[in-house]
C-alpha atoms as a PDB file:
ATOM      1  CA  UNK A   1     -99.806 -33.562 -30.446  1.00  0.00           C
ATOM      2  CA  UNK A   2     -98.202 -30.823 -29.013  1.00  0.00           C
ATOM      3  CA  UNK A   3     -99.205 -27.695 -27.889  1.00  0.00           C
ATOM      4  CA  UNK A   4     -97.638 -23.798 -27.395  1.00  0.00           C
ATOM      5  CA  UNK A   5     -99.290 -20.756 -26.471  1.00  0.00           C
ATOM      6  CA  UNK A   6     -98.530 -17.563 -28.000  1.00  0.00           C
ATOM      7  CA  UNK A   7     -98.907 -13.692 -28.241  1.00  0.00           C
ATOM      8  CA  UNK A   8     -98.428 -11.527 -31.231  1.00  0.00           C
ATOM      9  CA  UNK A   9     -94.690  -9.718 -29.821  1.00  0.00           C
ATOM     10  CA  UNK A  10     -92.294 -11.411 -31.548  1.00  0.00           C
ATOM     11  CA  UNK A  11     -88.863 -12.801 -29.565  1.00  0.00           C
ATOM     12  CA  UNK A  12     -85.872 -11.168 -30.607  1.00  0.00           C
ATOM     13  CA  UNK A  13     -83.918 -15.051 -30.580  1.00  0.00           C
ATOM     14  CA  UNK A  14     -85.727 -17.179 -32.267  1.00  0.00           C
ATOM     15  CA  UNK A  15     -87.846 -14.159 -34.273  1.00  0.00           C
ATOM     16  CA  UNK A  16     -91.103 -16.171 -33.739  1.00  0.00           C
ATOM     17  CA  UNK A  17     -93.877 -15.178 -31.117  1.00  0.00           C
ATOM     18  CA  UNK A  18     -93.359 -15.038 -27.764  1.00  0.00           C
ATOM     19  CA  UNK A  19     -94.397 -17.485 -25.282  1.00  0.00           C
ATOM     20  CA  UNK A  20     -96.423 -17.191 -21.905  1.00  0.00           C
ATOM     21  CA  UNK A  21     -93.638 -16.646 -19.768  1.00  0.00           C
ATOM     22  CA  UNK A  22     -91.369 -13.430 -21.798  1.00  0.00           C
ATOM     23  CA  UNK A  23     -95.164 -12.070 -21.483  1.00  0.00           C
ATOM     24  CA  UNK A  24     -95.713 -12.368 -18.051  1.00  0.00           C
ATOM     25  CA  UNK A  25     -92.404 -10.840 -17.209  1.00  0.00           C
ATOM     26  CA  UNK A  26     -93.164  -7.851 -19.421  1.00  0.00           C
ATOM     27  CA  UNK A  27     -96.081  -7.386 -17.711  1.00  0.00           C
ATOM     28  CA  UNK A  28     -94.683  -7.732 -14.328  1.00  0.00           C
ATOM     29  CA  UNK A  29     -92.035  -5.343 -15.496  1.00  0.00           C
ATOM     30  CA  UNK A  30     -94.548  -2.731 -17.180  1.00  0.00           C
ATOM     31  CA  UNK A  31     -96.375  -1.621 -13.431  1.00  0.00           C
ATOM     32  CA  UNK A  32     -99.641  -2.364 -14.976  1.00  0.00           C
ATOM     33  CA  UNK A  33    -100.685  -5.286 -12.642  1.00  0.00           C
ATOM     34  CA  UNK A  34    -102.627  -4.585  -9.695  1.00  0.00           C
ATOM     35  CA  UNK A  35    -101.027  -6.225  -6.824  1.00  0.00           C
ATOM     36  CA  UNK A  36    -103.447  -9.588  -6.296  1.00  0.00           C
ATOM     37  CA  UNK A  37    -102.979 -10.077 -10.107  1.00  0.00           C
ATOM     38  CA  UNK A  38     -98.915 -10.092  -9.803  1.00  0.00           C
ATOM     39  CA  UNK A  39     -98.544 -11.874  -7.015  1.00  0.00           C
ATOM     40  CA  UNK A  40    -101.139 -14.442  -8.970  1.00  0.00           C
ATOM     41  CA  UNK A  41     -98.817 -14.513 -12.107  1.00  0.00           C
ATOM     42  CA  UNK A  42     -95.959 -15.070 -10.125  1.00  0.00           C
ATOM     43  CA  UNK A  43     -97.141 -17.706  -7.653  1.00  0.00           C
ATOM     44  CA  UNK A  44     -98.094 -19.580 -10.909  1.00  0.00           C
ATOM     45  CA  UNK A  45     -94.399 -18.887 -12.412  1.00  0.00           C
ATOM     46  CA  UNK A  46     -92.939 -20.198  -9.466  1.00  0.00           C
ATOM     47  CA  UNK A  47     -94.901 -23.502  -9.253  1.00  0.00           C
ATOM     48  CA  UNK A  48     -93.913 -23.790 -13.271  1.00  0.00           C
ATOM     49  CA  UNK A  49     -90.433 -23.274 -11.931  1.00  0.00           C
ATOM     50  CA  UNK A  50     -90.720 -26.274  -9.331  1.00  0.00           C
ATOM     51  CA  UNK A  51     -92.794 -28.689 -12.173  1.00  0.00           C
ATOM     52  CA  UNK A  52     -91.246 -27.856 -15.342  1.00  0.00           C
ATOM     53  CA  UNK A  53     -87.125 -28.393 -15.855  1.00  0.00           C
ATOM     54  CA  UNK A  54     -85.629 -25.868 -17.561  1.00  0.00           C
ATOM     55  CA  UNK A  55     -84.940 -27.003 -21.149  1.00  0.00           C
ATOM     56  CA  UNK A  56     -80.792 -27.686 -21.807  1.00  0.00           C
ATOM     57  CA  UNK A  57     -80.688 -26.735 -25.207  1.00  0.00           C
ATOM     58  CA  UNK A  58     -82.563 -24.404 -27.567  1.00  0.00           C
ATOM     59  CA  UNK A  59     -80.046 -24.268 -30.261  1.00  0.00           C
ATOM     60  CA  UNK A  60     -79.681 -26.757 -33.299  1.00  0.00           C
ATOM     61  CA  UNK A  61     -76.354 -26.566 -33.315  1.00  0.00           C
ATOM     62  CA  UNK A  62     -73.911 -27.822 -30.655  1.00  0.00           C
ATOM     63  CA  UNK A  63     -71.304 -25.187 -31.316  1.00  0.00           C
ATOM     64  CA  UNK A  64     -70.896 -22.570 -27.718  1.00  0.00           C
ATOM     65  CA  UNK A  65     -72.982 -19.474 -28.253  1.00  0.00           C
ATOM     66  CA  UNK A  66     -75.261 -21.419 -31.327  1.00  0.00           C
ATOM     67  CA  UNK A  67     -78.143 -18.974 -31.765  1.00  0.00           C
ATOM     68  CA  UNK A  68     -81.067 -20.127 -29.573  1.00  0.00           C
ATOM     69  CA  UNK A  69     -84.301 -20.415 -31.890  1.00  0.00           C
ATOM     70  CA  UNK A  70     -85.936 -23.688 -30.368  1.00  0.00           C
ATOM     71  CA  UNK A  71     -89.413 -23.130 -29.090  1.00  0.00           C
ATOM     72  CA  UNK A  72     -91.080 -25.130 -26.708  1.00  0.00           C
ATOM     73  CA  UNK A  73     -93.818 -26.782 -27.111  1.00  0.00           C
ATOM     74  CA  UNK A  74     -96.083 -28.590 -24.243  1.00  0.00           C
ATOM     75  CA  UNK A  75     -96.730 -32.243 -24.692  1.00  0.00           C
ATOM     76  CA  UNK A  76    -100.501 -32.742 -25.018  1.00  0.00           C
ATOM     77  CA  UNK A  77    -100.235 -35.133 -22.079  1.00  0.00           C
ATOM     78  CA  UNK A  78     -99.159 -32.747 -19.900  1.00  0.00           C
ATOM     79  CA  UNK A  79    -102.447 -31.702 -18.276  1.00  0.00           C
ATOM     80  CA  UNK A  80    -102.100 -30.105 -15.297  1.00  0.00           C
ATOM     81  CA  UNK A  81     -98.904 -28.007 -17.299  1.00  0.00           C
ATOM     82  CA  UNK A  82    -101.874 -27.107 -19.499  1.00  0.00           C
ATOM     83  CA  UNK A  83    -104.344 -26.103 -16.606  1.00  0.00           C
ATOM     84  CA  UNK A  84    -101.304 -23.464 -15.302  1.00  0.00           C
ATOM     85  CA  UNK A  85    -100.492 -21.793 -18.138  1.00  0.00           C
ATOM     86  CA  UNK A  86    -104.317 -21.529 -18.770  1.00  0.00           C
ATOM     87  CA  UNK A  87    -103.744 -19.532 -15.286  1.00  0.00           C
ATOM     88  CA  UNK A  88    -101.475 -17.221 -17.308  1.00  0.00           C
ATOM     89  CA  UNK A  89    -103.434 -16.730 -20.189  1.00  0.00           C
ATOM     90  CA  UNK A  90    -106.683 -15.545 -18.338  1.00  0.00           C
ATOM     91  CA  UNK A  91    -104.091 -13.128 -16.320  1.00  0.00           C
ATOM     92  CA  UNK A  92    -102.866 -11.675 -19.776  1.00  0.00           C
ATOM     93  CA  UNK A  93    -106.190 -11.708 -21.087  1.00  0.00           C
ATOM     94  CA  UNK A  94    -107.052  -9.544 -18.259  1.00  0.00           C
ATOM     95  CA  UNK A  95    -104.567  -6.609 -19.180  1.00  0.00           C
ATOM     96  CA  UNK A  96    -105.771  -7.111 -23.606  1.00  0.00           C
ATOM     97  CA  UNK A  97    -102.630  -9.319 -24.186  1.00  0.00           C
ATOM     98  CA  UNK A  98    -104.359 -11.742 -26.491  1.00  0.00           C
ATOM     99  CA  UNK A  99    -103.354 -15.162 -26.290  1.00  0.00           C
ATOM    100  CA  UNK A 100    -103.613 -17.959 -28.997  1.00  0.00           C
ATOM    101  CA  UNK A 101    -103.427 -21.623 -28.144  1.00  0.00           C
ATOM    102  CA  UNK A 102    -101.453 -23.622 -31.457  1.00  0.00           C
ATOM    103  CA  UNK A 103    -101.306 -27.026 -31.797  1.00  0.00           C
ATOM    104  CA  UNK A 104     -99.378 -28.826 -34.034  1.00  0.00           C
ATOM    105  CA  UNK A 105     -97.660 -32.849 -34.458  1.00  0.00           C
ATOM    106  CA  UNK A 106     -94.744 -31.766 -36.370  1.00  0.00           C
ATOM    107  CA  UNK A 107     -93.107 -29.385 -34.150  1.00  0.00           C
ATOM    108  CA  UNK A 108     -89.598 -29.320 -35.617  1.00  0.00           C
ATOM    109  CA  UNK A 109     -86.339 -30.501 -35.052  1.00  0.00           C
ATOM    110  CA  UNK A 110     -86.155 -31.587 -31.444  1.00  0.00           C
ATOM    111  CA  UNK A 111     -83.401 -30.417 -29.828  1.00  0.00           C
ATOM    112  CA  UNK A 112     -85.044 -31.514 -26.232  1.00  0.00           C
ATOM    113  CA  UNK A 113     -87.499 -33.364 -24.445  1.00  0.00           C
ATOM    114  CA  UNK A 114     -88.480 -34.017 -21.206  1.00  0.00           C
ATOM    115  CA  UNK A 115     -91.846 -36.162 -19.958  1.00  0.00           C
ATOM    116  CA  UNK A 116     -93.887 -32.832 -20.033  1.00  0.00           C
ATOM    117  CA  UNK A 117     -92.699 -30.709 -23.027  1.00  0.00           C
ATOM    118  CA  UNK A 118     -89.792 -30.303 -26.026  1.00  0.00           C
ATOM    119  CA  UNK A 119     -87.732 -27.654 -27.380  1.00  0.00           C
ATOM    120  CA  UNK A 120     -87.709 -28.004 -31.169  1.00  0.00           C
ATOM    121  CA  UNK A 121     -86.117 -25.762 -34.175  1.00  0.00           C
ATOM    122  CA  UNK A 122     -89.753 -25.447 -36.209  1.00  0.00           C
ATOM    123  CA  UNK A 123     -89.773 -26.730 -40.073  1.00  0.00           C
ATOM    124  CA  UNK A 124     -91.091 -23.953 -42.473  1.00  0.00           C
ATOM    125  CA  UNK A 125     -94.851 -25.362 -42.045  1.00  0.00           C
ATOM    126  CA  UNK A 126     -94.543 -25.477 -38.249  1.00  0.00           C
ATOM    127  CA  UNK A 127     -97.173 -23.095 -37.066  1.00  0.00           C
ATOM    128  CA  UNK A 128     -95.513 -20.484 -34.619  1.00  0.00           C
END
C-alpha cells in the first residue's frame, strides 16, 4: 500500500494535486503563519530533509529536461514518515488548507524508490 497526501491546488508539472511540501512553502511564502506555527512547519521540513532522500528522478523518460510528472507516494511502512507529515497536515489544517490522505497499491510507473517512499508516473485509475 502506499500512501500520498494531497490538497486541492493543482501542480503546474505533473498537473495533479499538490503535495504537503509545495503547500507548506506557499504558506510560508503567503505571511499568513504566526511565527510559532512557521518555525513548527519548518522544523518539521527540515527533519524531512535529514530522513527522506530526495527522489533522483520524476520523469518517465530518461531524455535531459523529460517533463517531471512522477508523484511520490509514501510507503505504508514508513511510520514515523507518516507521523511528520501528519505534523504538516494539522499545520495546514490550521490556516483551512484541507488535506486528504489517498491510498492506493497501484501507484504507477515507478520511476524511483527508496526504503521509505517512490516516485511513480500514475496509470489513468491511479487516484491523485
Amino acid at each position: 500500500m502506499f500512501i500520498r497526501f494531497v490538497i486541492a491546488d493543482l501542480d503546474a508539472d505533473s498537473g495533479r494535486r499538490q503535495g504537503l511540501f509545495q503547500a507548506g512553502e506557499a504558506l510560508v511564502q503567503s505571511g499568513r503563519m504566526n511565527p510559532f506555527d512557521q518555525e513548527h512547519l519548518e522544523q518539521t521540513y527540515r527533519w524531512f530533509r535529514l530522513h527522506l532522500p530526495v527522489p533522483t528522478r520524476f520523469a518517465v523518460s530518461r531524455r535531459p529536461h523529460a517533463k517531471a510528472q512522477a508523484l511520490s507516494w509514501f510507503r505504508d511502512s514508513a511510520i514515523e514518515h507518516i507521523d511528520r507529515i501528519r505534523e504538516y497536515q494539522r499545520i495546514l489544517d490550521a490556516y483551512d488548507i484541507p488535506v486528504e490522505m489517498l491510498r492506493t497499491t497501484r501507484p504507477g510507473y515507478i520511476v524511483f524508490e527508496d526504503e521509505y517512499q517512490i516516485a511513480a508516473y500514475p496509470f489513468a485509475d491511479t487516484p491523485c
